[in-house]
Structure formats: structure tokens, C-alpha cells
N, C-alpha and C. Protein backbone atom coordinates (compact mmCIF):
# COMPACT_ATOMS: atom_id res chain seq x y z
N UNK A 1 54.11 -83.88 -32.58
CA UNK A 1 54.13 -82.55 -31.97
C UNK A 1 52.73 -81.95 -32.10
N UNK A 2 52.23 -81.43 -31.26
CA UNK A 2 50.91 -81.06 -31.09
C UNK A 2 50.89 -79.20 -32.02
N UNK A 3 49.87 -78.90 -32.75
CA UNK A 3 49.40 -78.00 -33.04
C UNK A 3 49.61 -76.68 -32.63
N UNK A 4 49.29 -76.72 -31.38
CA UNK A 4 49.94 -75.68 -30.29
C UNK A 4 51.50 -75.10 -30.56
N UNK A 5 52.46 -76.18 -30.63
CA UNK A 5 53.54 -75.72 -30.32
C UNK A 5 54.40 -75.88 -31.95
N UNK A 6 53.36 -75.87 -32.92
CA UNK A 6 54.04 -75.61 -33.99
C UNK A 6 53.37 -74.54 -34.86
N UNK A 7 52.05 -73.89 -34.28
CA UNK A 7 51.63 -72.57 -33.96
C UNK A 7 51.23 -71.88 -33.25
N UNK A 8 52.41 -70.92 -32.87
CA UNK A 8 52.10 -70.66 -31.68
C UNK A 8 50.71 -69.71 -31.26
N UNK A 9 50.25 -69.66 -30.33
CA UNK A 9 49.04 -68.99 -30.08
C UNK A 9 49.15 -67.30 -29.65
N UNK A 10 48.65 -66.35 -29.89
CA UNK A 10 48.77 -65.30 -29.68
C UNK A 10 47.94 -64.75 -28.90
N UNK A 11 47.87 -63.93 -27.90
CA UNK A 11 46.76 -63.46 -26.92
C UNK A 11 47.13 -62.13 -26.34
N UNK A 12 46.18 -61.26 -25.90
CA UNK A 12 46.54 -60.05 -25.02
C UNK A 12 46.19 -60.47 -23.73
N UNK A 13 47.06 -60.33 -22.94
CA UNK A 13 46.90 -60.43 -20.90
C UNK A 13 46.41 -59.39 -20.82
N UNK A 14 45.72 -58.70 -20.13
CA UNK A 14 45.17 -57.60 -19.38
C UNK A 14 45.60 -58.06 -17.54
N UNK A 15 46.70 -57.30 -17.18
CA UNK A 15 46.67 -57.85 -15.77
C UNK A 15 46.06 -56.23 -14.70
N UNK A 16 44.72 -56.78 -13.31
CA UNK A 16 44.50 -55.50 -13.80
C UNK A 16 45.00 -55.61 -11.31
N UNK A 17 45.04 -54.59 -10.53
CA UNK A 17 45.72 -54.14 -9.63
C UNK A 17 46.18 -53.38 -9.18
N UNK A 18 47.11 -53.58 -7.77
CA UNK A 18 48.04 -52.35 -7.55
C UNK A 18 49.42 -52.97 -8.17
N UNK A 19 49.54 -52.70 -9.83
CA UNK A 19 51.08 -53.54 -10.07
C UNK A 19 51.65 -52.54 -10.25
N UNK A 20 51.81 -50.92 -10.01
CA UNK A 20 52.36 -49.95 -9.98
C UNK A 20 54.24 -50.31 -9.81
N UNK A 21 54.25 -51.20 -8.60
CA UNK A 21 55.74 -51.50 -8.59
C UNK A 21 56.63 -51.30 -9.72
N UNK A 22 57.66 -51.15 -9.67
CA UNK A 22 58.99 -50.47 -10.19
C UNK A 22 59.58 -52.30 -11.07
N UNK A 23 59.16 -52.78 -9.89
CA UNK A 23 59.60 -54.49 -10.18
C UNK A 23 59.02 -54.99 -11.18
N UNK A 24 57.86 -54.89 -11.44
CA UNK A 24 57.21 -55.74 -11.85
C UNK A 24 57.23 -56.46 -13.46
N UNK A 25 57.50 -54.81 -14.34
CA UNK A 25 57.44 -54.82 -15.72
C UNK A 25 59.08 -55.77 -15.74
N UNK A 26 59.87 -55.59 -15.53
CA UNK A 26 60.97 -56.35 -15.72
C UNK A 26 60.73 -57.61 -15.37
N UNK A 27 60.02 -57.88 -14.27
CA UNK A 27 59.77 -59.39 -13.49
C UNK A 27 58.71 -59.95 -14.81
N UNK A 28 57.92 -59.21 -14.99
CA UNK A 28 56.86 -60.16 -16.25
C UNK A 28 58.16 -60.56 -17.40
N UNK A 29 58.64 -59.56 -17.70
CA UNK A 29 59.88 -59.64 -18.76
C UNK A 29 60.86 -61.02 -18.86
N UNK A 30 61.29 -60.96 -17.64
CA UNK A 30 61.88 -62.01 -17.32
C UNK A 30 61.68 -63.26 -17.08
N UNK A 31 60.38 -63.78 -16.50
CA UNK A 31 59.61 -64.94 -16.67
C UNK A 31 59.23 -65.19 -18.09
N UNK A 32 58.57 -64.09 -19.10
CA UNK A 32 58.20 -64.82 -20.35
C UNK A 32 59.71 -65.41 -21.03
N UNK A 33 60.57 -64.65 -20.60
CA UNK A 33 62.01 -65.11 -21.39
C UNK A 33 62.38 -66.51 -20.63
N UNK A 34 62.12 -66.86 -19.67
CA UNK A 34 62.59 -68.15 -19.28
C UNK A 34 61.73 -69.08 -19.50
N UNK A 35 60.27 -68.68 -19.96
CA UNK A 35 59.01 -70.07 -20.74
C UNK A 35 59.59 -70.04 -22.22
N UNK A 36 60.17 -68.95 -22.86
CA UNK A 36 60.48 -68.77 -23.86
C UNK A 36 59.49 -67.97 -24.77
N UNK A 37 58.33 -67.26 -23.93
CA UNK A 37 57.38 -66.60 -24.51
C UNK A 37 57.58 -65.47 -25.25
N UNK A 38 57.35 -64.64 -25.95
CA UNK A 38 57.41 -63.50 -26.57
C UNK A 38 56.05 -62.71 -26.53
N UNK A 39 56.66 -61.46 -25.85
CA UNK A 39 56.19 -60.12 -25.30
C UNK A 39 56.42 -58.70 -25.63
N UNK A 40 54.86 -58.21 -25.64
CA UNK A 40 54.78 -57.10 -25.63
C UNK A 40 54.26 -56.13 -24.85
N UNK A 41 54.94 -55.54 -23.96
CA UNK A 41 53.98 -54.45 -23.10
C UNK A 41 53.40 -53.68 -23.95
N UNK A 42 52.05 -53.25 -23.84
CA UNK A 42 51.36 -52.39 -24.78
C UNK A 42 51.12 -51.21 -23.75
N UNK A 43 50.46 -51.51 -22.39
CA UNK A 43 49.93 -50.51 -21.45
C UNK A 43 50.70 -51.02 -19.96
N UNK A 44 50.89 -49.51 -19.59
CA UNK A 44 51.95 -49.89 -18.49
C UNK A 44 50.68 -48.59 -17.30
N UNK A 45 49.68 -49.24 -16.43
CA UNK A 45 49.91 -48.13 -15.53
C UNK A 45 49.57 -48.46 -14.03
N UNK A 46 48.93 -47.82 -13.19
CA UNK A 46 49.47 -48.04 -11.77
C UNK A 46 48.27 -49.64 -11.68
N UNK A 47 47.10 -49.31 -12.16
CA UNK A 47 46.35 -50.58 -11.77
C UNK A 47 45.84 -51.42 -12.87
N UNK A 48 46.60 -51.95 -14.27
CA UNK A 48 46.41 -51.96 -15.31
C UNK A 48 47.59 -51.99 -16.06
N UNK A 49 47.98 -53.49 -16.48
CA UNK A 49 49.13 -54.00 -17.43
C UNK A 49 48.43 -54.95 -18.65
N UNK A 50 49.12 -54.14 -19.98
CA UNK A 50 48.85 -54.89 -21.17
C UNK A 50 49.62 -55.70 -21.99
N UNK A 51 49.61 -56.76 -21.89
CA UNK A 51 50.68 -56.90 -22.75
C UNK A 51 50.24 -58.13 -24.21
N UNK A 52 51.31 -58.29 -25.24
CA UNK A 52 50.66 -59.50 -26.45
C UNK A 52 51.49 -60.38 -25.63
N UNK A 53 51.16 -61.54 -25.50
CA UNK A 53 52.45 -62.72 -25.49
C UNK A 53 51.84 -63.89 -26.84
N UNK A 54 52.74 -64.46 -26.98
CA UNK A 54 52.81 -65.28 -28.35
C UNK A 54 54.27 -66.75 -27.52
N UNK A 55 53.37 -67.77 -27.58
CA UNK A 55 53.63 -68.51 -27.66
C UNK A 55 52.76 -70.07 -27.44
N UNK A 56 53.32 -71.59 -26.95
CA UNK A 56 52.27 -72.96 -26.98
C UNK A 56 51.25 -72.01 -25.50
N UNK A 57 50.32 -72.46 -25.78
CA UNK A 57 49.11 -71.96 -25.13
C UNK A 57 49.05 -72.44 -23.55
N UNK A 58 50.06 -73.42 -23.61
CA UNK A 58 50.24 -73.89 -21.95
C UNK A 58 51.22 -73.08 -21.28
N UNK A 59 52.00 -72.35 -22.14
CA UNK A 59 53.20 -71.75 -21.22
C UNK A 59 52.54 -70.34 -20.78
N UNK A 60 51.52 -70.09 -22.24
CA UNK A 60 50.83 -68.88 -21.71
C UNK A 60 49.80 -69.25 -20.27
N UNK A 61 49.46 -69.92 -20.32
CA UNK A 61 48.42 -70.49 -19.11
C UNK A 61 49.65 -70.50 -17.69
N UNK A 62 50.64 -71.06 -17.95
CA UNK A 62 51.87 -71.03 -16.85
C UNK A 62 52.35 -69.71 -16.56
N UNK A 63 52.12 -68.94 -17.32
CA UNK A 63 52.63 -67.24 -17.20
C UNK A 63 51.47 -66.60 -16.53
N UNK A 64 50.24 -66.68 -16.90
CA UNK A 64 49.39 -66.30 -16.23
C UNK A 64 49.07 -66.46 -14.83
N UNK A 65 49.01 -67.83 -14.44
CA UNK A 65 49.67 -68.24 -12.63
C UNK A 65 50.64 -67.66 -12.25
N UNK A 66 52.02 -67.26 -12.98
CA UNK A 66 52.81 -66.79 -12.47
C UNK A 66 52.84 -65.87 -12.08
N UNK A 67 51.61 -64.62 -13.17
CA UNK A 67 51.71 -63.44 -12.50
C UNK A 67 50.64 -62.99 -12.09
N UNK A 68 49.96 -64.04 -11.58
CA UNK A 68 49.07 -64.60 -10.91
C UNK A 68 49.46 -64.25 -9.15
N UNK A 69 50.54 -64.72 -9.31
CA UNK A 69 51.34 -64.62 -8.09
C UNK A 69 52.13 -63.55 -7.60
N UNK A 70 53.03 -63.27 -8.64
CA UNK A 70 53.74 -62.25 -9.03
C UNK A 70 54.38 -61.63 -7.92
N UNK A 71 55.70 -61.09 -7.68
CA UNK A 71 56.38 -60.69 -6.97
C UNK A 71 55.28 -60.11 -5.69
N UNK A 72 56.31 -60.20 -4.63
CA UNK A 72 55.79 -59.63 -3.46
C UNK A 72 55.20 -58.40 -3.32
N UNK A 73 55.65 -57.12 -4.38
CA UNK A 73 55.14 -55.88 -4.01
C UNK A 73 53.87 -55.69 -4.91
N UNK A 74 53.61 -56.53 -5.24
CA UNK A 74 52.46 -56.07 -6.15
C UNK A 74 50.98 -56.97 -6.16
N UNK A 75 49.84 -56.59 -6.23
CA UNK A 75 48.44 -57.22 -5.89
C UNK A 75 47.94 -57.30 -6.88
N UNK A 76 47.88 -58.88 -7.88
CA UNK A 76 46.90 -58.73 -8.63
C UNK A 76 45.47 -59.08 -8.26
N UNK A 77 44.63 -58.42 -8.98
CA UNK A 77 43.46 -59.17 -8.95
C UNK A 77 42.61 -60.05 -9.98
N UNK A 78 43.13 -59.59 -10.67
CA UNK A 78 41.98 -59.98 -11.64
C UNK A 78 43.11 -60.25 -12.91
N UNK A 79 42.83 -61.26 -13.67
CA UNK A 79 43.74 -61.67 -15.22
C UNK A 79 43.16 -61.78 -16.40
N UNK A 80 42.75 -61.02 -17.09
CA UNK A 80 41.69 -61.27 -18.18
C UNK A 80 43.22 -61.68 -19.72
N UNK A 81 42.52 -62.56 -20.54
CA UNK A 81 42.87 -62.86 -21.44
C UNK A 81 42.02 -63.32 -22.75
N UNK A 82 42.60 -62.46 -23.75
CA UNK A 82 41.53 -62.77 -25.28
C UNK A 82 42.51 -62.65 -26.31
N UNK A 83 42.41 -63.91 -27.51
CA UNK A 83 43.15 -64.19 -28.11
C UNK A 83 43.11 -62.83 -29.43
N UNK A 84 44.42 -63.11 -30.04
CA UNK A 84 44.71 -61.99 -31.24
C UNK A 84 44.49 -62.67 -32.37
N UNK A 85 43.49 -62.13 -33.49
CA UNK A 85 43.27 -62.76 -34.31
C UNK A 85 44.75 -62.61 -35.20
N UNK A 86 44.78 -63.71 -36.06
CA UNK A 86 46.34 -63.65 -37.03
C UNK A 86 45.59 -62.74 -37.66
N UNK A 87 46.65 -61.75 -38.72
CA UNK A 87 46.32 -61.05 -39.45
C UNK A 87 46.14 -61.43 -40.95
N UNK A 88 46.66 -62.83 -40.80
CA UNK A 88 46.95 -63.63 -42.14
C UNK A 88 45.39 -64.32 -42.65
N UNK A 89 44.97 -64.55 -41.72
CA UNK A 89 43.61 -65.94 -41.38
C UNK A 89 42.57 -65.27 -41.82
């Protein structure tokens, strides 16, 4: 088992746009729950979503395409991501 997926990696998404949609925060919600990721919205606003996700570093990379893509009503542009230091380390 690789490193990755027996610690998991922690990072903040910055997704930045028009993701204002009504859809969207539930739609991110719902995709990390089906990679099995764990999430936190930190910042919710019309052109500018924050969130922690914590999990193997490929599913985060697969979440990021996803909302990459992301439902029809909403335009991302831009995906910035920087990892969370452990607080333990």
C-alpha cells in the first residue's frame, strides 16, 4: 500500500469564478463523499470557494477535475491548491 493512502494528504482548494450557484456547495459535497474525501467548506462566496479536503492525493487530484468541470451553472476558472501543514509534524 503506498504512503499516500495510509496518510492521507491534506490540502486547501481555493476554487475561484462565477460558482455563486445555489448547486454547487452541495454538488462539491457530494462528489468528495463518493471519492470518499473529507471536507471542509471554509469560504463560501459568489466568485471564491474554500474548502480543506483530506484524503490519497489522487482522489484529491480527481476532485479537482471534477470541479474543474463542475455542474452546468457554474464557471470555474481558475483551481489553486496548497497543502496543510499537520499540526503534529
Amino acid at each position: 500500500m503506498s504512503e499516500q493512502y495510509r496518510f492521507p494528504w491534506r490540502e486547501r482548494m481555493t476554487i475561484l469564478g462565477d460558482v455563486e450557484a445555489a448547486s454547487f456547495l452541495p454538488w462539491i459535497e457530494r462528489h468528495a463523499a463518493k471519492l470518499g474525501l473529507a471536507q471542509a467548506i471554509c469560504v463560501a462566496g459568489p466568485d471564491r470557494i474554500e474548502l480543506d479536503i483530506v484524503g490519497p492525493a489522487e482522489l484529491i487530484d480527481m476532485m479537482e477535475m471534477g470541479c474543474s468541470l463542475g455542474p452546468i451553472d457554474v464557471w470555474v476558472e481558475a483551481i489553486h491548491r496548497a497543502p496543510i501543514e499537520s499540526e503534529s509534524g
